[in-house]
C-alpha atoms as a PDB file:
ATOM      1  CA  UNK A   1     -17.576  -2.364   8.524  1.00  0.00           C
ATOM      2  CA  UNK A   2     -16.219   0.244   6.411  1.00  0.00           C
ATOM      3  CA  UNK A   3     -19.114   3.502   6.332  1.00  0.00           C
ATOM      4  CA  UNK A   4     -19.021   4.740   2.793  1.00  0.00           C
ATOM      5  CA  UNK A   5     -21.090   7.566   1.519  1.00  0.00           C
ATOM      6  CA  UNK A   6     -19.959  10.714  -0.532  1.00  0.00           C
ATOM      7  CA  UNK A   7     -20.586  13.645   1.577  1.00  0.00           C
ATOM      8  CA  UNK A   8     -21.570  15.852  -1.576  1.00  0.00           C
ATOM      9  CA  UNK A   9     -24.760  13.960  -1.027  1.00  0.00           C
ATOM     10  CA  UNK A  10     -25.476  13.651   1.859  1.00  0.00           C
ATOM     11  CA  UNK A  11     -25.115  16.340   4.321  1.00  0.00           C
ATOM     12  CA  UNK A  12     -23.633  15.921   7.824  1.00  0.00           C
ATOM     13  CA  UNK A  13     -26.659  16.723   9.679  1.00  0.00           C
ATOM     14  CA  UNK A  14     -28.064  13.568   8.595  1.00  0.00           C
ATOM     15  CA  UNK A  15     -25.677  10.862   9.301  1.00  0.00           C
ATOM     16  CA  UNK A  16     -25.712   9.961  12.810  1.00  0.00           C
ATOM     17  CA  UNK A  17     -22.591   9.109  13.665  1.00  0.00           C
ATOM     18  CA  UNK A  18     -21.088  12.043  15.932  1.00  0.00           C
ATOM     19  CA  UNK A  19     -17.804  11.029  14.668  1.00  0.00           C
ATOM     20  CA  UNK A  20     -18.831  11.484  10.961  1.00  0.00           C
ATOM     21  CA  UNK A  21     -20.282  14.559  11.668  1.00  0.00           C
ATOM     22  CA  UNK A  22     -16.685  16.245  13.171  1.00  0.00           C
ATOM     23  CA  UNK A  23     -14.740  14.879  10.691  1.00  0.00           C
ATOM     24  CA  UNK A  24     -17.232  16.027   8.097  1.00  0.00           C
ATOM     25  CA  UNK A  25     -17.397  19.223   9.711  1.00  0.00           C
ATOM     26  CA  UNK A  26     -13.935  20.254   9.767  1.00  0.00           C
ATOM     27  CA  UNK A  27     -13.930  18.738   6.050  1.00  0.00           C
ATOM     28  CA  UNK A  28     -16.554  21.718   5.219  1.00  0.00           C
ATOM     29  CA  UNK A  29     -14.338  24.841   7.067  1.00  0.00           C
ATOM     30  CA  UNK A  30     -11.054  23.438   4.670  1.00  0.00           C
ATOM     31  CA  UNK A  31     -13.153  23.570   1.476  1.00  0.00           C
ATOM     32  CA  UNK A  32     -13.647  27.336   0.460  1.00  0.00           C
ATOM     33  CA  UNK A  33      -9.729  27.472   0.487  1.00  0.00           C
ATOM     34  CA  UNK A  34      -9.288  24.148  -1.748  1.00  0.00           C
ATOM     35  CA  UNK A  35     -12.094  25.344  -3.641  1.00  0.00           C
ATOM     36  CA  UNK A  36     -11.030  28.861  -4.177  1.00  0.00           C
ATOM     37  CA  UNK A  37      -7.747  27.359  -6.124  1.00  0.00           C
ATOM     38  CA  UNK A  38      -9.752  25.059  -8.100  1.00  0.00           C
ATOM     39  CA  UNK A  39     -10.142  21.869  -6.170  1.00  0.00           C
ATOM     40  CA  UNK A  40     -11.809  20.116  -3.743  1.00  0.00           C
ATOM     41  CA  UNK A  41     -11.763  17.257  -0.933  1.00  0.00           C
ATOM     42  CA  UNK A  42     -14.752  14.770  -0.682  1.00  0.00           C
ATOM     43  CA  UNK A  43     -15.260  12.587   2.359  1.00  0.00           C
ATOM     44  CA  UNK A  44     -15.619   9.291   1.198  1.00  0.00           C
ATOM     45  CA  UNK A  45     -16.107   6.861   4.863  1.00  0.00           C
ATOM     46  CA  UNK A  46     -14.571   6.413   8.023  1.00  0.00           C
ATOM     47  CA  UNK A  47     -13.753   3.472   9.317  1.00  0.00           C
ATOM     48  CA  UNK A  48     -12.164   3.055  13.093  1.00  0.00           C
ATOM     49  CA  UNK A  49      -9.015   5.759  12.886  1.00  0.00           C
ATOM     50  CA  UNK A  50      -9.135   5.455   9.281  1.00  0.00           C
ATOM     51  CA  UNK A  51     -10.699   8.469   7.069  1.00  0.00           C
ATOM     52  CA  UNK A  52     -10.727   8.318   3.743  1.00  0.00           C
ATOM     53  CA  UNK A  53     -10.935  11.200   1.156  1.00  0.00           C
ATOM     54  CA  UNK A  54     -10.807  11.885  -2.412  1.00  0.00           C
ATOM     55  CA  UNK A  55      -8.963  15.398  -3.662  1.00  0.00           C
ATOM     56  CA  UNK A  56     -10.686  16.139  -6.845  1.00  0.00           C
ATOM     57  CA  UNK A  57     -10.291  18.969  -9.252  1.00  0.00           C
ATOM     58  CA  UNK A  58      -6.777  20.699  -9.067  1.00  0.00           C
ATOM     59  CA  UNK A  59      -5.720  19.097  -5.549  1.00  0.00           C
ATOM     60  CA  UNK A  60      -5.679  16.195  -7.398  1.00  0.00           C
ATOM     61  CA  UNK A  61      -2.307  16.350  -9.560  1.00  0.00           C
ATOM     62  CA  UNK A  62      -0.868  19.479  -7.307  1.00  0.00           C
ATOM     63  CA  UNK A  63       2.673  18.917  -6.345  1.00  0.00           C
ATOM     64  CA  UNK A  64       1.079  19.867  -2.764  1.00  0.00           C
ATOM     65  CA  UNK A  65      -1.429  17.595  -2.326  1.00  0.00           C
ATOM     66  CA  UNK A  66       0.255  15.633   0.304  1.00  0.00           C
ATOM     67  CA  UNK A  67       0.726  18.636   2.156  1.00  0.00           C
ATOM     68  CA  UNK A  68      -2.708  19.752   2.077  1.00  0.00           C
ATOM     69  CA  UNK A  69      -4.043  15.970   3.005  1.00  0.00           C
ATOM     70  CA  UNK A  70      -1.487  16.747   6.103  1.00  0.00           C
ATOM     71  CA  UNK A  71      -3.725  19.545   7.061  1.00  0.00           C
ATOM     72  CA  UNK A  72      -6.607  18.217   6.655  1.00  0.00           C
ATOM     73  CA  UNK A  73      -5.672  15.249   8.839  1.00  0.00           C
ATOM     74  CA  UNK A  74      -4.466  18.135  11.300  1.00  0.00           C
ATOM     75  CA  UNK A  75      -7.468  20.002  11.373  1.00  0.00           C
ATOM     76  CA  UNK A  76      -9.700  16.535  11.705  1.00  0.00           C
ATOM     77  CA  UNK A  77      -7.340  15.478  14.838  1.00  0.00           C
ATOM     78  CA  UNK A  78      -7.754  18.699  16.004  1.00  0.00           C
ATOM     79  CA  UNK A  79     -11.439  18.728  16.021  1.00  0.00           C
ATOM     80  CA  UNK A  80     -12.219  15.435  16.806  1.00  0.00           C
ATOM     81  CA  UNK A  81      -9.664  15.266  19.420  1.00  0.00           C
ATOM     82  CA  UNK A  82      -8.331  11.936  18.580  1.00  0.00           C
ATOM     83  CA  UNK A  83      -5.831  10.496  16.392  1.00  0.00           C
ATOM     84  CA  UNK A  84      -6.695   9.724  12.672  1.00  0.00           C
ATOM     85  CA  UNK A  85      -5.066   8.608   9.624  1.00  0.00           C
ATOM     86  CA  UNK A  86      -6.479   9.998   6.124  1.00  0.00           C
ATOM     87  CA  UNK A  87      -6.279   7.915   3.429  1.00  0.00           C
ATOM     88  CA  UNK A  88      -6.715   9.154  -0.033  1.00  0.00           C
ATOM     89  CA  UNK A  89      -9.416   7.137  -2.190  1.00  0.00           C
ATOM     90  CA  UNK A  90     -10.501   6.974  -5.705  1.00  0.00           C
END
């Protein structure tokens, strides 16, 4: 079962799923530098070691985008301590 939700609307805090939360969490500590060129990364569900995202705003045509999906799969392995793949979703 794939868990899809956009986490612009609903906080963390309320899904239960620890998981969700850390990936969600190191999601939030990214943002102010996406957001502070323009763009943005929403969490869109997680699904075994699959996470999938959507880069919106400028992330989304930057030449750099894959790069900066390659951190934020770095920082969400870091935190959660586990391997994950990020997928980017429409």
């Amino acid at each position: 079962m794939f868990v899809q939700q956009e986490a612009r609307h609903l906080p963390p805090a309320t899904t239960t799923d620890p998981r969700w939360q850390v990936i969600a969490a190191a999601i939030e500590e990214i943002r102010p530098h996406l957001r502070r060129d323009g763009g943005d990364c929403v969490l869109l569900g997680v699904e075994g070691r699959e996470v999938r995202v959507r880069l919106t705003g400028a992330c989304m045509f930057c030449k750099l985008s894959a790069a900066t999906l390659e951190g934020i799969q770095a920082r969400i392995v870091e935190r959660l301590g586990e391997f994950v793949r990020l997928v980017p979703g429409h």
